[in-house]
Protein backbone atom coordinates (compact mmCIF):
# COMPACT_ATOMS: atom_id res chain seq x y z
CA UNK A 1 -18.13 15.58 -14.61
CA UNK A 2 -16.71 12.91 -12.78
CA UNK A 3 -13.64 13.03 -10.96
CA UNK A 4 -12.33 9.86 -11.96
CA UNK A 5 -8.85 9.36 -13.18
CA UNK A 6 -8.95 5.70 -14.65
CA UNK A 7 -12.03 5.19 -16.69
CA UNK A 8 -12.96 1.50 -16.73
CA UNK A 9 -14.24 -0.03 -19.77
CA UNK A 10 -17.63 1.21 -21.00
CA UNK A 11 -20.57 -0.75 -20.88
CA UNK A 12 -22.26 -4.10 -22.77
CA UNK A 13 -24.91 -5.99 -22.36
CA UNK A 14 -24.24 -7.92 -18.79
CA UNK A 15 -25.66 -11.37 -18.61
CA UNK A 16 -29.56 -11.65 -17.86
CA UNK A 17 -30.17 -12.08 -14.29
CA UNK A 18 -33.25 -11.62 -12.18
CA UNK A 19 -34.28 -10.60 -8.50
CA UNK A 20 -37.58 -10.00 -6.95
CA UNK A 21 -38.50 -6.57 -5.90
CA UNK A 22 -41.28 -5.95 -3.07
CA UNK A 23 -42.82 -3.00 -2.04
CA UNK A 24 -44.98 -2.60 1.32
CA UNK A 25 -47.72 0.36 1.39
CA UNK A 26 -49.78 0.96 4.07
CA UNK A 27 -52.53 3.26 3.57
CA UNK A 28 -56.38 4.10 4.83
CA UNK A 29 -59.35 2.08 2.79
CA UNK A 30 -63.44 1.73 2.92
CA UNK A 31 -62.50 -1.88 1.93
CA UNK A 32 -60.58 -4.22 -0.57
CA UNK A 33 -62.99 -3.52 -3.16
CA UNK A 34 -62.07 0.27 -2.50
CA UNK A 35 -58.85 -0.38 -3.05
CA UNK A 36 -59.21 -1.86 -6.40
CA UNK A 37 -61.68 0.72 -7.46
CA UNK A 38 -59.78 4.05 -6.25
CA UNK A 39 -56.20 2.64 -7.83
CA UNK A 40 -58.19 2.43 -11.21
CA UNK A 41 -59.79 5.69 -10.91
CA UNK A 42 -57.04 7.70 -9.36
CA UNK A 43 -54.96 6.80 -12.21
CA UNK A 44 -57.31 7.09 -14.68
CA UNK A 45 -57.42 3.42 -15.20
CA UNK A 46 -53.22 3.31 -16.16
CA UNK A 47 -53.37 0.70 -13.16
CA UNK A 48 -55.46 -1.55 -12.44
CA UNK A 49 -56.27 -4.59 -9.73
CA UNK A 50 -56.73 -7.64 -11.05
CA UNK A 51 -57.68 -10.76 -9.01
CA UNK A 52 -53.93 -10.66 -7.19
CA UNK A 53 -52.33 -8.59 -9.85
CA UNK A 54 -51.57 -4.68 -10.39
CA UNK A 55 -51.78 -4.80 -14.45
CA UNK A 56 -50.25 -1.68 -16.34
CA UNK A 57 -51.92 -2.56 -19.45
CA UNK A 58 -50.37 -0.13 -21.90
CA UNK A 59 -46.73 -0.95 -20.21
CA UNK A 60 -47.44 -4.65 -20.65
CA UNK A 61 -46.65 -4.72 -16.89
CA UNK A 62 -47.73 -6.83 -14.31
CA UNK A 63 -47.27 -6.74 -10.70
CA UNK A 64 -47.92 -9.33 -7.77
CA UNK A 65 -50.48 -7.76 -5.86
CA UNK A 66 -51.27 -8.69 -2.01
CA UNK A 67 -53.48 -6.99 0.45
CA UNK A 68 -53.23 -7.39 3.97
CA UNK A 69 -55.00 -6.00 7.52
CA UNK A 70 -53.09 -3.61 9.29
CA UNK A 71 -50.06 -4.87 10.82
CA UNK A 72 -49.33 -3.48 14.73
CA UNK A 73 -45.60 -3.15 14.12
CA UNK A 74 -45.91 -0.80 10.66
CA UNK A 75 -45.53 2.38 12.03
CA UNK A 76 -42.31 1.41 14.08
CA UNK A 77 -40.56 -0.51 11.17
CA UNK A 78 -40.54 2.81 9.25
CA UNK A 79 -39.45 5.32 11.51
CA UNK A 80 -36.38 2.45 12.42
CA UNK A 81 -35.92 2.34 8.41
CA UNK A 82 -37.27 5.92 7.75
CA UNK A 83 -34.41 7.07 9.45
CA UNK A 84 -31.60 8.01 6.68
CA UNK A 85 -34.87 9.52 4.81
CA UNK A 86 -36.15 11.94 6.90
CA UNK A 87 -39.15 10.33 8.01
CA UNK A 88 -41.36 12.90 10.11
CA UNK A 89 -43.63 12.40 13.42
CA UNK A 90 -46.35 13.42 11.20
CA UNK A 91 -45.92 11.14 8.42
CA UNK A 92 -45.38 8.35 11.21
CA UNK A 93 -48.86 9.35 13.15
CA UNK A 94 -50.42 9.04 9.89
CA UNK A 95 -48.82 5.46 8.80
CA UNK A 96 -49.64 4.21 12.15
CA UNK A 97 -53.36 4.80 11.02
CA UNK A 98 -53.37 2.61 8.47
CA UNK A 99 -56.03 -0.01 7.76
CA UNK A 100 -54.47 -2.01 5.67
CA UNK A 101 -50.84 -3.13 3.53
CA UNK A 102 -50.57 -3.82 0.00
CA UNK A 103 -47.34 -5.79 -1.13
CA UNK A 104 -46.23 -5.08 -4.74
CA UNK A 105 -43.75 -7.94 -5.90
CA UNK A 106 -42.12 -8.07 -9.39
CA UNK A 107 -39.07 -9.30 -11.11
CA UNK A 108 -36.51 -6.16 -11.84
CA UNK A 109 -32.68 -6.67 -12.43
CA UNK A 110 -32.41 -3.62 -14.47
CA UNK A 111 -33.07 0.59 -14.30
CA UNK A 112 -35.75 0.50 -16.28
CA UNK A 113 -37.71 -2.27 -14.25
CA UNK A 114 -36.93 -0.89 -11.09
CA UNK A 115 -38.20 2.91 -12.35
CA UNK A 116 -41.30 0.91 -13.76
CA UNK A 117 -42.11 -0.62 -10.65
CA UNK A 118 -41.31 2.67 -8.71
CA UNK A 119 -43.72 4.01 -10.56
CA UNK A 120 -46.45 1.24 -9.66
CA UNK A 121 -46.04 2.10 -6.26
CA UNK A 122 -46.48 5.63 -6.53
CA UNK A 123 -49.67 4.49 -8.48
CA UNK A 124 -50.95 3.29 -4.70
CA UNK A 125 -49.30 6.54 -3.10
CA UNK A 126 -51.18 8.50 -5.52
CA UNK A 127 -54.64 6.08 -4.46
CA UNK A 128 -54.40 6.52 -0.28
CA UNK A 129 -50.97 4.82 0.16
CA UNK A 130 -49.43 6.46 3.05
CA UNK A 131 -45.72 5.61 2.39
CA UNK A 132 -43.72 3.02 1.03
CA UNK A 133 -41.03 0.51 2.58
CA UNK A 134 -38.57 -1.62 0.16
CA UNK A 135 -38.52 -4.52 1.88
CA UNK A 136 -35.85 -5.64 -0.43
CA UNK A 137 -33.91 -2.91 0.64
CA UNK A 138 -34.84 -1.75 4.08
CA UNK A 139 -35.56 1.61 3.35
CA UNK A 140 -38.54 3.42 4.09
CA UNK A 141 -40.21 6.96 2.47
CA UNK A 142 -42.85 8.99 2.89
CA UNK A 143 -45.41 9.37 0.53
CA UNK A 144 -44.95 12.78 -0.66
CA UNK A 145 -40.64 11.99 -0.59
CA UNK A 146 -40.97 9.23 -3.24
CA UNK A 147 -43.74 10.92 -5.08
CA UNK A 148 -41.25 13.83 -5.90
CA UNK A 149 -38.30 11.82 -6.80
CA UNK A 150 -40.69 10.91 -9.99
CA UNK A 151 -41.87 14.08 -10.41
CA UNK A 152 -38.37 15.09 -12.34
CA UNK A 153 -37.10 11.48 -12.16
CA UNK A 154 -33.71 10.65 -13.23
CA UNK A 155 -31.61 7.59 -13.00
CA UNK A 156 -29.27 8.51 -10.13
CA UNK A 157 -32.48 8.67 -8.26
CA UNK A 158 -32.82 4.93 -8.20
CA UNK A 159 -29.92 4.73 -6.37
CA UNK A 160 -31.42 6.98 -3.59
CA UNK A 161 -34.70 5.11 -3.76
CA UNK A 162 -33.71 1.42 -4.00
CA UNK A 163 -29.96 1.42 -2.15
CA UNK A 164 -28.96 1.60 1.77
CA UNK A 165 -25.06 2.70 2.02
CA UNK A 166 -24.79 2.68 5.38
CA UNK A 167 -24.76 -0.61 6.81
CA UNK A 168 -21.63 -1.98 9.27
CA UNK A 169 -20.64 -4.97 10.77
CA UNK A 170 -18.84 -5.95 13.85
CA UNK A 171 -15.81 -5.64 11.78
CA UNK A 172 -16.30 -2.07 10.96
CA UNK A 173 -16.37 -3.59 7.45
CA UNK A 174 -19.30 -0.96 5.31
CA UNK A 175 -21.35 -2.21 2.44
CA UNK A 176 -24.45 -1.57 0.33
CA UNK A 177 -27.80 -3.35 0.59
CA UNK A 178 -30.52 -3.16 -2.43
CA UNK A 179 -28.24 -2.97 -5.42
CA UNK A 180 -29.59 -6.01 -7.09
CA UNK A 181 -32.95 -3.94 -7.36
CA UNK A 182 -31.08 -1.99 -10.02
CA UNK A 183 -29.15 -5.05 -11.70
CA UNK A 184 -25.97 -4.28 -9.57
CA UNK A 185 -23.44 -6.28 -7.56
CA UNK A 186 -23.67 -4.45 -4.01
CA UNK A 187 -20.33 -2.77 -2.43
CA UNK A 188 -18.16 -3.61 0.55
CA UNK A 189 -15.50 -1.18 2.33
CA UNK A 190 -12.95 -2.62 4.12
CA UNK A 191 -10.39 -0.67 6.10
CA UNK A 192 -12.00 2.75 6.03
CA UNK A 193 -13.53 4.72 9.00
CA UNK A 194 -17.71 4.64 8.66
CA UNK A 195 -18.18 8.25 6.61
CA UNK A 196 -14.91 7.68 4.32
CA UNK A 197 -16.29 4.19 3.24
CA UNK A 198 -20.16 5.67 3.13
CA UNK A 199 -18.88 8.30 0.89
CA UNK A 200 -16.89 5.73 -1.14
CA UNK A 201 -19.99 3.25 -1.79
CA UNK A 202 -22.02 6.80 -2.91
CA UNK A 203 -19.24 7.94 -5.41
CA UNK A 204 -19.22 4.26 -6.53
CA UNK A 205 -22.54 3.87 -6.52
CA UNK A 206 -23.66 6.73 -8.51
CA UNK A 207 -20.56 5.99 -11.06
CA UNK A 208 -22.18 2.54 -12.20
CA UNK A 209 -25.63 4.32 -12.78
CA UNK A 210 -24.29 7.45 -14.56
CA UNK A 211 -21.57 5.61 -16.42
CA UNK A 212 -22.54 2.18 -16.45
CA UNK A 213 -19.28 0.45 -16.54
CA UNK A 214 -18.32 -3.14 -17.18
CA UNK A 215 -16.00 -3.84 -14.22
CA UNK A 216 -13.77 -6.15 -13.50
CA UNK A 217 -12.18 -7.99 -10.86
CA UNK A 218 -8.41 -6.38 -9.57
CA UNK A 219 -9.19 -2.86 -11.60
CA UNK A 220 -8.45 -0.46 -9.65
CA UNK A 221 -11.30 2.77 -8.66
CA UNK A 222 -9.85 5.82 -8.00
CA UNK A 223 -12.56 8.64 -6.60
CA UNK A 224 -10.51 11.65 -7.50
CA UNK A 225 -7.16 12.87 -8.75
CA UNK A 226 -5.66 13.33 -4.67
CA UNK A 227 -7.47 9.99 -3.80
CA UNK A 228 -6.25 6.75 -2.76
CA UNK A 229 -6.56 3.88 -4.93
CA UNK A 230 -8.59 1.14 -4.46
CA UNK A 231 -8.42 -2.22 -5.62
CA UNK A 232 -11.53 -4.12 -6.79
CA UNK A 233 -12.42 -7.74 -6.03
CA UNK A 234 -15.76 -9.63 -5.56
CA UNK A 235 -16.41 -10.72 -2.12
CA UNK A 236 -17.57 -14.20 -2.68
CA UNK A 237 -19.27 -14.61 1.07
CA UNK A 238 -22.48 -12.42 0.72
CA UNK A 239 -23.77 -11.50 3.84
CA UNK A 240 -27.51 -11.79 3.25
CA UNK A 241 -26.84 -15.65 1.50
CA UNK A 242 -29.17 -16.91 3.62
CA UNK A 243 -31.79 -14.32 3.44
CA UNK A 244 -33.98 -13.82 -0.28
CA UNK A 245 -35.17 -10.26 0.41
CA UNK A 246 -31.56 -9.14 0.42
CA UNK A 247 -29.05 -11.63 -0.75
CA UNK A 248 -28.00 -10.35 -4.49
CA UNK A 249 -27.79 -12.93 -7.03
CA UNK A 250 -25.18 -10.14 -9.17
CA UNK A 251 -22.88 -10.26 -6.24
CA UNK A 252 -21.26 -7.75 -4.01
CA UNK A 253 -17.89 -5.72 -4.77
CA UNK A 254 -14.85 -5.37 -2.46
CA UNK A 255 -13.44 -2.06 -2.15
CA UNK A 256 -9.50 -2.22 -0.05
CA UNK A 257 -7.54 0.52 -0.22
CA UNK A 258 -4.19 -0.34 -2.63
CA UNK A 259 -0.75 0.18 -0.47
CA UNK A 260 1.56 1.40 -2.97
C-alpha cells in the first residue's frame, strides 16, 4: 500500500500523444540474412524481418528495423550507461565482440506500447542480441537482466527498464530522463540533496504507474505521513528541448518542497 496521504484524482483517458522509442542491440551474426532468418526461427516465426521492418504479425505490430556494422565505441557506451544496472566485465567483453547493431524504432506513448516493444527487443536478445541500450533513455542492460524483467513482467518494471532517476545539473537540480517512453511527463527536484530527490522521483515515479493519477498543476505530493510536502508545477524549460531522443513532448514535473 502506498504511503500517500493526499490521493490525487484517479485516472482518465489523457490526451493522445506520441514519442519515438529506439532500441540499440548489438549482437554476433554469420550475416544480415542470418539475422533475419535466426529472429524468425528463434521465435518461432512471432517476429519476423521484413525488408526494414520487425513485423509481429499476430500483435499487428510493426517495428523500424535497421542493421548496422559494428560500431568501435559500443562496448564503452554501455558500461558508461550500464552503470546504475549492474553491467558486468563479462557481459562488456562479450558486447565488445559484436559484429553488428540492430536499431528497433517505434512510436510508444503508453505502458502497453512500451511493454510491446520491450518485448520486440527481447525477441533479438532471445536471437544473438548481446544487450540492449535505450537510446531514448540512456540506459543500458544486459541481455540476460532485461530478459528476466519479462519473464514475470509487471508494470512497475517499465519504470526500471525505460526511466533514468538519477541525472543532476550544475544546479544540483535532479530529474528523470525516459518518462515519455511510458506516456509520462518526466520529474524535476529542486532543493533536495542528490539521494532525497532520487528517492523522491522513484516514489513518484512508481505512484503514476501503479496508480495512474491525473495530476495537476499546484497539487501538492506528499510521500508519507512524516514527509514534507511538495508542491507540483510543470517546468516549462525542458532540458533536452533541443535534443529528439530525450526531449518529452508530455512535459516534465517540478517537485519544490512547500514551506509551511
Amino acid at each position: 500500500m502506498w504511503p500517500f496521504t493526499k490521493k490525487i484524482r484517479q485516472a482518465v483517458c489523457p490526451p493522445v500523444v506520441a514519442c519515438d522509442t529506439v532500441l540499440c542491440i548489438p549482437g554476433i551474426w554469420k550475416d544480415v540474412e542470418d539475422i533475419a532468418n535466426t529472429v524468425f526461427s528463434v521465435n518461432e516465426g512471432t517476429y519476423m524481418v521484413v525488408g526494414d521492418l520487425l513485423i509481429h504479425p499476430q500483435a499487428a505490430q510493426f517495428y523500424k528495423f535497421e542493421i548496422k556494422e559494428q560500431d568501435e565505441n559500443m562496448a564503452e557506451s554501455f558500461e558508461r550507461l550500464g552503470k546504475t544496472t549492474g553491467i558486468t566485465t563479462v557481459g562488456l567483453s562479450k558486447i565488445r565482440n559484436h559484429n553488428y547493431v540492430i536499431y528497433i524504432t517505434g512510436k510508444t506513448g503508453s505502458f502497453n506500447e512500451a511493454h510491446q516493444i520491450a518485448l520486440a527487443g527481447a525477441a533479438i536478445l532471445k536471437a544473438g542480441g548481446l544487450g540492449i541500450r535505450i537510446d531514448t533513455t540512456g540506459k543500458a542492460f544486459e541481455q540476460q537482466k532485461w530478459l528476466k524483467y519479462l519473464i514475470n513482467f509487471v508494470e512497475a518494471d517499465l519504470f526500471e527498464m525505460f526511466v533514468t532517476n538519477s541525472f543532476i545539473d550544475e544546479r544540483n537540480i535532479v530529474f528523470s530522463r525516459g518518462m515519455h517512453n511510458l506516456g509520462l511527463k518526466d520529474i524535476l527536484v529542486c532543493g533536495e540533496e542528490l539521494q532525497k530527490a532520487v528517492d523522491l522521483i522513484n516514489v513518484f515515479g512508481y505512484y503514476q504507474v501503479f496508480d495512474k493519477p491525473v495530476i495537476h498543476q499546484n497539487e501538492f505530493f506528499q510521500p508519507g505521513l512524516q514527509s514534507a510536502r511538495y508542491l507540483i508545477t510543470e517546468e516549462i524549460n525542458q532540458f533536452y528541448s533541443d535534443n529528439k531522443l530525450f526531449n518529452n513532448p508530455f512535459g516534465m514535473w517540478k517537485l519544490r518542497r512547500f514551506a509551511h
